[in-house]
Every structure is written in structure tokens, then in C-alpha cells.
Protein backbone atom coordinates (compact mmCIF):
# COMPACT_ATOMS: atom_id res chain seq x y z
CA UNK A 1 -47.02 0.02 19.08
CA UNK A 2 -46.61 3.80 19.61
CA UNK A 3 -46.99 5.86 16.73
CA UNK A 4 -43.60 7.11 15.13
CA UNK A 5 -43.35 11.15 14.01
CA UNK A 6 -43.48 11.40 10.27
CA UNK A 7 -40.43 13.85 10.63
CA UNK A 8 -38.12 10.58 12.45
CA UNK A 9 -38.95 9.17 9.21
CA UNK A 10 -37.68 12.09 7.32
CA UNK A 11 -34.77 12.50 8.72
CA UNK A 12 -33.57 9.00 8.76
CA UNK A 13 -34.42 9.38 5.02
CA UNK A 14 -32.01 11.99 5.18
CA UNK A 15 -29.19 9.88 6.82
CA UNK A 16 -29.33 7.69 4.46
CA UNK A 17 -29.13 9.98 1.58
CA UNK A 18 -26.40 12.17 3.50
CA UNK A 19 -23.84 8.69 3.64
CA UNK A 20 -24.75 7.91 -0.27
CA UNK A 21 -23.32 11.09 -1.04
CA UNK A 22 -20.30 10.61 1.57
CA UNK A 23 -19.21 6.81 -0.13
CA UNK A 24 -18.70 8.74 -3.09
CA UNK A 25 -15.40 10.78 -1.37
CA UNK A 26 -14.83 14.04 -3.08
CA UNK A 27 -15.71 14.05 -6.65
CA UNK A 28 -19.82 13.84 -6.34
CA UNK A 29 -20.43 11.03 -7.68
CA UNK A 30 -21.02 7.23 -6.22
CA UNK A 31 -20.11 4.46 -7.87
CA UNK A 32 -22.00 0.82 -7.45
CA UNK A 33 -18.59 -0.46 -6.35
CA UNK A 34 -18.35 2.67 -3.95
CA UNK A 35 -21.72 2.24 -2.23
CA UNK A 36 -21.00 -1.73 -1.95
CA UNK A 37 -17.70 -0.56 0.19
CA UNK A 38 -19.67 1.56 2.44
CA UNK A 39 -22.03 -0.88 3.67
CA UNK A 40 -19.84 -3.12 5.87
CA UNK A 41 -19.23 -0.60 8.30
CA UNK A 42 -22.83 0.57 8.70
CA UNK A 43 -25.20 -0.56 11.73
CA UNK A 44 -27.74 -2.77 9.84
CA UNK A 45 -30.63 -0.88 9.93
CA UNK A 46 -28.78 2.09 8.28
CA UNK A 47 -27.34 -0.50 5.76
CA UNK A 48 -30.48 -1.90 4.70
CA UNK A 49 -31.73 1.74 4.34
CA UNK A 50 -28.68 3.17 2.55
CA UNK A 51 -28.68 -0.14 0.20
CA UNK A 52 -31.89 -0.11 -1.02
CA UNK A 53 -32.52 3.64 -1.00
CA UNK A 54 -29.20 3.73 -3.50
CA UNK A 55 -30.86 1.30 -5.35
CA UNK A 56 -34.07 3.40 -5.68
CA UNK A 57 -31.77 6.57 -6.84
CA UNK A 58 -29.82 3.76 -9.49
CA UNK A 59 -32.78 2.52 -10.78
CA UNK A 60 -34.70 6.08 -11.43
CA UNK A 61 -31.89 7.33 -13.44
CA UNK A 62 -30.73 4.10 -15.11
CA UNK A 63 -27.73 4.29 -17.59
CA UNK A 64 -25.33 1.58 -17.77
CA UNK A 65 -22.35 2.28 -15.79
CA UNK A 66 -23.82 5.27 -14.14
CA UNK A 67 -23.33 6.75 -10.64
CA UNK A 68 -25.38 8.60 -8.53
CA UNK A 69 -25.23 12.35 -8.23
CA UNK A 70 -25.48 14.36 -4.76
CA UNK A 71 -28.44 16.09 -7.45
CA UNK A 72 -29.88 12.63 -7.83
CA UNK A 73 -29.95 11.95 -4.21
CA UNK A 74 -31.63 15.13 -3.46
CA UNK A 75 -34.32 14.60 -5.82
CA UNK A 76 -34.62 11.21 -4.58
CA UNK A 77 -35.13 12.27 -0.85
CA UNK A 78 -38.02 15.13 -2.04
CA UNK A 79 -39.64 12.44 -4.52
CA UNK A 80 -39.37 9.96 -1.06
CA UNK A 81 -40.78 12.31 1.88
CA UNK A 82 -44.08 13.07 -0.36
CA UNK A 83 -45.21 9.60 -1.68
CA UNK A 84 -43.17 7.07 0.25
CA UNK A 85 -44.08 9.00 3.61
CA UNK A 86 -46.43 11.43 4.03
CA UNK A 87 -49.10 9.69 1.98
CA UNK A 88 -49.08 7.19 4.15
CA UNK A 89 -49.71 9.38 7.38
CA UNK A 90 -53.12 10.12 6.63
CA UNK A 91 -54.03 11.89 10.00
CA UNK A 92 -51.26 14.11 10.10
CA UNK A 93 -50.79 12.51 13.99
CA UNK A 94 -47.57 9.79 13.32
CA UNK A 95 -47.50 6.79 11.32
CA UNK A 96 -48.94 4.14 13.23
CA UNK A 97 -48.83 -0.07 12.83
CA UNK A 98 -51.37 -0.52 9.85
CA UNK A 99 -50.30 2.77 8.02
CA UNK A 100 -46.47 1.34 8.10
CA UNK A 101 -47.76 -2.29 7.03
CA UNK A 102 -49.00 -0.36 3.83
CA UNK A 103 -45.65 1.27 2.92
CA UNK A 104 -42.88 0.41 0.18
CA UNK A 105 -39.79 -1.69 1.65
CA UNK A 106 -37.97 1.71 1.40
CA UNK A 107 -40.31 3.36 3.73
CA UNK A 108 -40.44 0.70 6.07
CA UNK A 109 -36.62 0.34 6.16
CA UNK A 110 -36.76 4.29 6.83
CA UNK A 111 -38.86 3.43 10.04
CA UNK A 112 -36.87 1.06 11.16
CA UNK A 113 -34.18 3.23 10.84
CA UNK A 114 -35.81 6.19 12.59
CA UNK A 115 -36.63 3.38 15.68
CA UNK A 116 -32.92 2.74 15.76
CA UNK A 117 -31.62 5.93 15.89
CA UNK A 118 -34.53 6.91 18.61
CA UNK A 119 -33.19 4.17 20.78
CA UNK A 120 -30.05 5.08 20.76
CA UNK A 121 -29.93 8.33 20.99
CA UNK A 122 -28.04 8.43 17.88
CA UNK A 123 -28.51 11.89 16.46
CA UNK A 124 -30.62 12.23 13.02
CA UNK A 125 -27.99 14.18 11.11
CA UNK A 126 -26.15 10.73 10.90
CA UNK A 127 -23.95 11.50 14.27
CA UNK A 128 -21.73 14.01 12.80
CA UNK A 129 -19.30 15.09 14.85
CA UNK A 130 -18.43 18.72 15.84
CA UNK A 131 -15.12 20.77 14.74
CA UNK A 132 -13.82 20.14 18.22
CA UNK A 133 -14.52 16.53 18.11
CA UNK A 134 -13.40 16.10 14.85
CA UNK A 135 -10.24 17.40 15.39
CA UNK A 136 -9.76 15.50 18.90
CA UNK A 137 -10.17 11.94 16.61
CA UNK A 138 -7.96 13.48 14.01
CA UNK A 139 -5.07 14.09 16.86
CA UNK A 140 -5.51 10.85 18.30
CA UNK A 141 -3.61 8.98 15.23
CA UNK A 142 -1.54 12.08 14.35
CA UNK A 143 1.14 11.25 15.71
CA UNK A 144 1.76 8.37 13.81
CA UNK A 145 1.67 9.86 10.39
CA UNK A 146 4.37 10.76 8.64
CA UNK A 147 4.44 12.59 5.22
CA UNK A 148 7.42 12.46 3.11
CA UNK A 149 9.28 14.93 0.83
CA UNK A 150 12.26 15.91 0.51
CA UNK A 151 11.55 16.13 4.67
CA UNK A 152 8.79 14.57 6.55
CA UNK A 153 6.02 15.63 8.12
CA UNK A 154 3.34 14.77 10.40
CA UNK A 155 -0.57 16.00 10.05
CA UNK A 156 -1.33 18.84 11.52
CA UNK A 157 -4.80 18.67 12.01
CA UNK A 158 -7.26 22.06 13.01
CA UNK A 159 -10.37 23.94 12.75
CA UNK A 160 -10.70 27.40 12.12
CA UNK A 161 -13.54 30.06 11.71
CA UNK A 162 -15.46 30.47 7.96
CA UNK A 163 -18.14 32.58 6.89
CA UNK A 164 -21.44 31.40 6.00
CA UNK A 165 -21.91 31.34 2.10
CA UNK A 166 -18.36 31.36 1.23
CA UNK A 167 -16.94 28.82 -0.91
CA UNK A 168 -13.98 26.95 -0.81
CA UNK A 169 -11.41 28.54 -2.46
CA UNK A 170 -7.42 29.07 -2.29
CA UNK A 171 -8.21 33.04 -1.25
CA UNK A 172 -10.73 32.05 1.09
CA UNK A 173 -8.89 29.17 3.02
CA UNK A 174 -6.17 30.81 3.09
CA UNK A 175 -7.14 34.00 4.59
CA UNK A 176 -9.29 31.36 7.02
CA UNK A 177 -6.33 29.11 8.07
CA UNK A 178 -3.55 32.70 8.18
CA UNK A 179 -2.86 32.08 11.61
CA UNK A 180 -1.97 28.58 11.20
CA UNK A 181 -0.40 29.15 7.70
CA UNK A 182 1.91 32.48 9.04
CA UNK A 183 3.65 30.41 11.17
CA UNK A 184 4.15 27.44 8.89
CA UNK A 185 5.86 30.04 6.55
CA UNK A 186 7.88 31.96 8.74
CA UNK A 187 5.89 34.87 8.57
CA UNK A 188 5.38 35.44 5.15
CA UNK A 189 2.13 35.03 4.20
CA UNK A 190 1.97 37.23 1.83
CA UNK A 191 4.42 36.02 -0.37
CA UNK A 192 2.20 32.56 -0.55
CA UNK A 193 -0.70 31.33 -2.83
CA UNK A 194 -2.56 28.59 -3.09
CA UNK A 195 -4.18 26.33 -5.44
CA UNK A 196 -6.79 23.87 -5.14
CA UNK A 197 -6.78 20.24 -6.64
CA UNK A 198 -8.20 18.94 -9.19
CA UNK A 199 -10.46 15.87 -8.33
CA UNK A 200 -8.32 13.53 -10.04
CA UNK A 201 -5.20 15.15 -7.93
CA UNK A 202 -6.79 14.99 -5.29
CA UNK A 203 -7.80 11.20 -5.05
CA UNK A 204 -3.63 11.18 -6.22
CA UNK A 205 -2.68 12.76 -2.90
CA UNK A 206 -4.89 10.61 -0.75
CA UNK A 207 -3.85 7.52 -2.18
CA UNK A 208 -0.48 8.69 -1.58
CA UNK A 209 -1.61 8.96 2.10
CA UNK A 210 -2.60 5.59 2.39
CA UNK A 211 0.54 4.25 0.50
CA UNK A 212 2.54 1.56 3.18
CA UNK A 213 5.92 2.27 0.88
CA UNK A 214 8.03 -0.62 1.50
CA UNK A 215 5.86 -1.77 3.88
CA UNK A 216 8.57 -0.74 6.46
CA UNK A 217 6.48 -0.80 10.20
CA UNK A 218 7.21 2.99 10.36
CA UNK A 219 5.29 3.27 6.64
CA UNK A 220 2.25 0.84 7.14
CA UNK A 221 1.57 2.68 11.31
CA UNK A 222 1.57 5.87 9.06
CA UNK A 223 -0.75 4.80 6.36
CA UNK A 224 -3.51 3.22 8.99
CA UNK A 225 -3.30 6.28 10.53
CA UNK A 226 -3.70 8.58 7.51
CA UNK A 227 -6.64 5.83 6.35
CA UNK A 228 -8.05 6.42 9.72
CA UNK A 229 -8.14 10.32 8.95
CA UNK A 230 -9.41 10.23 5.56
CA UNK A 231 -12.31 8.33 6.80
CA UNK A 232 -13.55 10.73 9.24
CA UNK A 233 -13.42 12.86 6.95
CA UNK A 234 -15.00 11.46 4.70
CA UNK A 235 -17.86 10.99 7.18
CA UNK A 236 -17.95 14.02 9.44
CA UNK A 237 -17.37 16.77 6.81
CA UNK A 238 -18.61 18.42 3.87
CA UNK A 239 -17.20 19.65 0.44
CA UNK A 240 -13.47 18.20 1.15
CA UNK A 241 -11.04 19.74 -0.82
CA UNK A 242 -7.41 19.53 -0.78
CA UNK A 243 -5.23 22.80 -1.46
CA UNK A 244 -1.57 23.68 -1.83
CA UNK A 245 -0.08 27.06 -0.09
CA UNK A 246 3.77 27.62 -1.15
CA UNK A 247 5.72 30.40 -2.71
CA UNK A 248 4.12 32.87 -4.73
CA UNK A 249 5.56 32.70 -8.69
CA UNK A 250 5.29 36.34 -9.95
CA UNK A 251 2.40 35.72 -11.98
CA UNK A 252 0.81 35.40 -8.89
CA UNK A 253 0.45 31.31 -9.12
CA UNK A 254 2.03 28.69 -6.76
CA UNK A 255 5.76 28.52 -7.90
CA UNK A 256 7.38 25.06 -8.55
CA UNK A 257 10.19 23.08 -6.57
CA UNK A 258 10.87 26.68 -4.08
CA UNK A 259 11.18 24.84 -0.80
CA UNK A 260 8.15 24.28 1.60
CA UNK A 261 4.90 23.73 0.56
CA UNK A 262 1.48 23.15 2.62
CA UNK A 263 -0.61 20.45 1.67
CA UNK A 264 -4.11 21.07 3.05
CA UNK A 265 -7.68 18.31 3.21
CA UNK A 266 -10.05 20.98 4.14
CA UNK A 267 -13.69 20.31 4.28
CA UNK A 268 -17.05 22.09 6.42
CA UNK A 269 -17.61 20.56 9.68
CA UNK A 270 -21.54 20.00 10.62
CA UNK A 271 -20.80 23.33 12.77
CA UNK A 272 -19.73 25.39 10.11
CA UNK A 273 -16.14 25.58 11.10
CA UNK A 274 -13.41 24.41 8.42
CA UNK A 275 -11.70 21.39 9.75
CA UNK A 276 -8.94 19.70 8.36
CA UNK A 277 -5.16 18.50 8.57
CA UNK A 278 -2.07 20.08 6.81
CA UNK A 279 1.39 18.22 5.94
CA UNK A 280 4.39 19.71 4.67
CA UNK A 281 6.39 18.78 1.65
CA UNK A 282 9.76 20.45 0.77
CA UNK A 283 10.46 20.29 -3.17
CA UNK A 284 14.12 22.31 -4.66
């Protein structure tokens, strides 16, 4: 058997610890339950990887009914890389047959991982797709969602240009998204603000996404589609937030019930661009 590169290793370390953090949706934290959920739709090497790496992170910072921290994970990966890894490549020149025989399960599962993703040509940053891609799966299932209001809506999904080192906030996505917010408005973009939810509000909104209504046809095509959405972004993008843009109240705050609001899941694409999908609500 050829010798595998210590940095393969690594980085399928890094996959691993990159969907932990990605089963736990938007507020940082994984549940058990969450990580359990996650599984089914991994390839198996990744699986056995992800599930016994998460139960490495569990078992270091033990508390009953605790969850695991994109913090914990991070320490967890450095802690992994120095003595689950790179002790065991003791001539710097790949790990080879014998030196793999002597690693924990976790390292080996991290090899096999590394083989999988080699043979595929699967890239190592977990496959994550582009802004452009992202939003070409996004429009694919657009079409059948359908928000309601006091009007409906369907997702409008898009990408748009952010500067490294910014954060997330209502100023800063929504002087990112003006073009595509302008328009939405009529033209007055300066007579809108925005808000950003809480995580609580924002698991609200997303449920509300998925919601099949009734379970009228026209409800439950909407909801798979919105479910199909969520998911990719879940998995393709980074810090997802949601935000609402409506009319400015004079204190300078989103006003209540003043006609059309935006509804915006925003999150940082693995090209740096914001990608997302707005829907419109109408509340007098």
C-alpha cells in the first residue's frame, strides 16, 4: 500500500469536524439527537468518521445533556492532528501500512476517509459548493415555494459581493444585498432597516418554512422545496442568519404591521460571497 500524505489525513479530520458543526443548524451548538440525524445522509466512511469523532468531542467535555460547541470542535481537531496523526508519521514522508495499524480507531477512520475522498475526487473542504452553484440548486426548487402573508411569495434566492472581515449584520447585509433590496422596495431603500433574528426566531421562521399547512398538494410541494433549501444551506454555507428589511419606525427600528417586509436566510458561501434566498411577507 502507497503511503497516504499526513495533510489527506488532516483535512478529512477537518470534514468531519466542519459537518459536526453544520448538524447543529444556526445556533452553535449540536445536540446528540442532532448529530444522530445527520448521519443517514452521509457516505459511510464520512459517517463513521463524523460519529465517532463527535463522540471523541462528547466524551472530552462530558456534562449530562451537553452539546458540542463549534469551540469544542476546534479544540478537538488541534488536540487530533498532533497526537492522533502526526505522532504516528514518524518520518515526516506519509503514513504508511504499519504506522496506520498503530493508530486510534479515530485516526484510522480519518484515513479511510482521506482514501475516499482521494478516490473520488471529492474535494477536502467537504464538497462545498460555490455561490454560483449554490444558488443554481437553490433555483432549481424555487419555483415551488410559496411563502404566505397577507400575500405570497416565492424564494428569491442570490449571491452578492461581501467584504472580508465583516460580520453579519442588518447594516452590513443590507448595504450588501441594496441592489436586490431597492427594487423589492420600490426604490426606497433608505426608508428601510433591518433586524436580525434571534436564534430562537430564527429556528421559528424555518420551521415555518417547512410547515405542509393543511397538507393541501400546493402546501406540502412548497415545504419539500423550502426543506430542500434549508438543507443546502445548512451544508454549503457559513454563519446563516436570517434578517428582516421593512419600513423604517422613526426611532430608526423596523416598524410593525407597515406593509411589505423582506425576510432574508443569509449565510457565507465557501467563496466568500453572501448567498441566500429572500421571501416577502405583507403585514397591515
Amino acid at each position: 500500500m502507497s503511503r497516504i500524505a499526513k495533510s489527506e489525513v488532516n483535512r478529512a479530520l477537518s470534514v468531519a469536524a466542519k459537518t459536526i458543526v453544520q448538524a447543529g443548524g444556526t445556533d452553535g451548538r449540536t445536540s446528540r439527537a442532532e448529530l444522530k440525524a445527520k448521519l443517514s445522509s452521509l457516505p459511510k466512511e464520512q459517517a463513521a468518521l463524523v460519529d465517532i469523532f463527535f463522540k471523541f468531542i462528547d466524551n472530552r467535555d462530558f456534562k449530562k445533556g451537553a452539546q458540542v460547541t463549534a469551540k469544542d470542535v476546534d479544540r478537538a481537531v488541534a488536540y487530533a492532528k498532533t497526537h492522533m496523526i502526526a505522532k504516528y508519521d514518524l518520518n515526516a514522508n506519509g503514513l504508511s501500512k504499519d504506522e496506520i495499524a498503530k493508530m486510534s480507531l479515530t485516526g484510522k477512520r480519518a484515513v479511510e476517509l482521506a482514501k475516499a475522498l482521494k478516490a473520488t475526487g471529492t474535494p477536502t473542504d467537504g464538497g462545498t459548493l460555490t455561490s454560483t452553484k449554490l444558488v443554481a440548486e437553490f433555483n432549481k426548487v424555487a419555483k415551488d415555494t410559496n411563502y404566505m402573508s397577507e400575500s405570497d411569495y416565492s424564494a428569491q434566492p442570490f449571491s452578492v459581493a461581501f467584504p472580508a472581515g465583516h460580520d453579519l449584520t442588518p447594516h452590513n447585509v443590507q448595504t450588501a444585498m441594496k441592489d436586490l433590496l431597492t427594487p423589492f422596495f420600490d426604490g426606497r431603500h433608505d426608508e428601510i432597516a433591518g433586524e436580525v433574528y434571534s436564534s430562537a426566531d430564527a429556528k421559528s421562521f424555518m420551521a415555518r418554512l417547512k410547515s405542509e399547512g393543511d397538507g393541501e398538494p400546493s402546501e406540502v410541494k412548497s415545504a419539500k422545496a423550502f426543506g430542500t433549501m434549508l438543507t443546502l444551506a445548512k451544508e454549503n454555507l457559513k454563519d446563516v442568519k436570517v434578517f428582516n428589511f421593512g419600513p423604517k419606525a422613526a426611532d430608526g427600528s423596523v416598524a410593525g404591521d407597515q406593509g411589505l417586509y423582506a425576510r432574508v436566510l443569509v449565510g457565507r458561501a465557501s467563496d466568500g460571497k453572501l448567498v441566500g434566498f429572500l421571501v416577502g411577507s405583507v403585514e397591515t
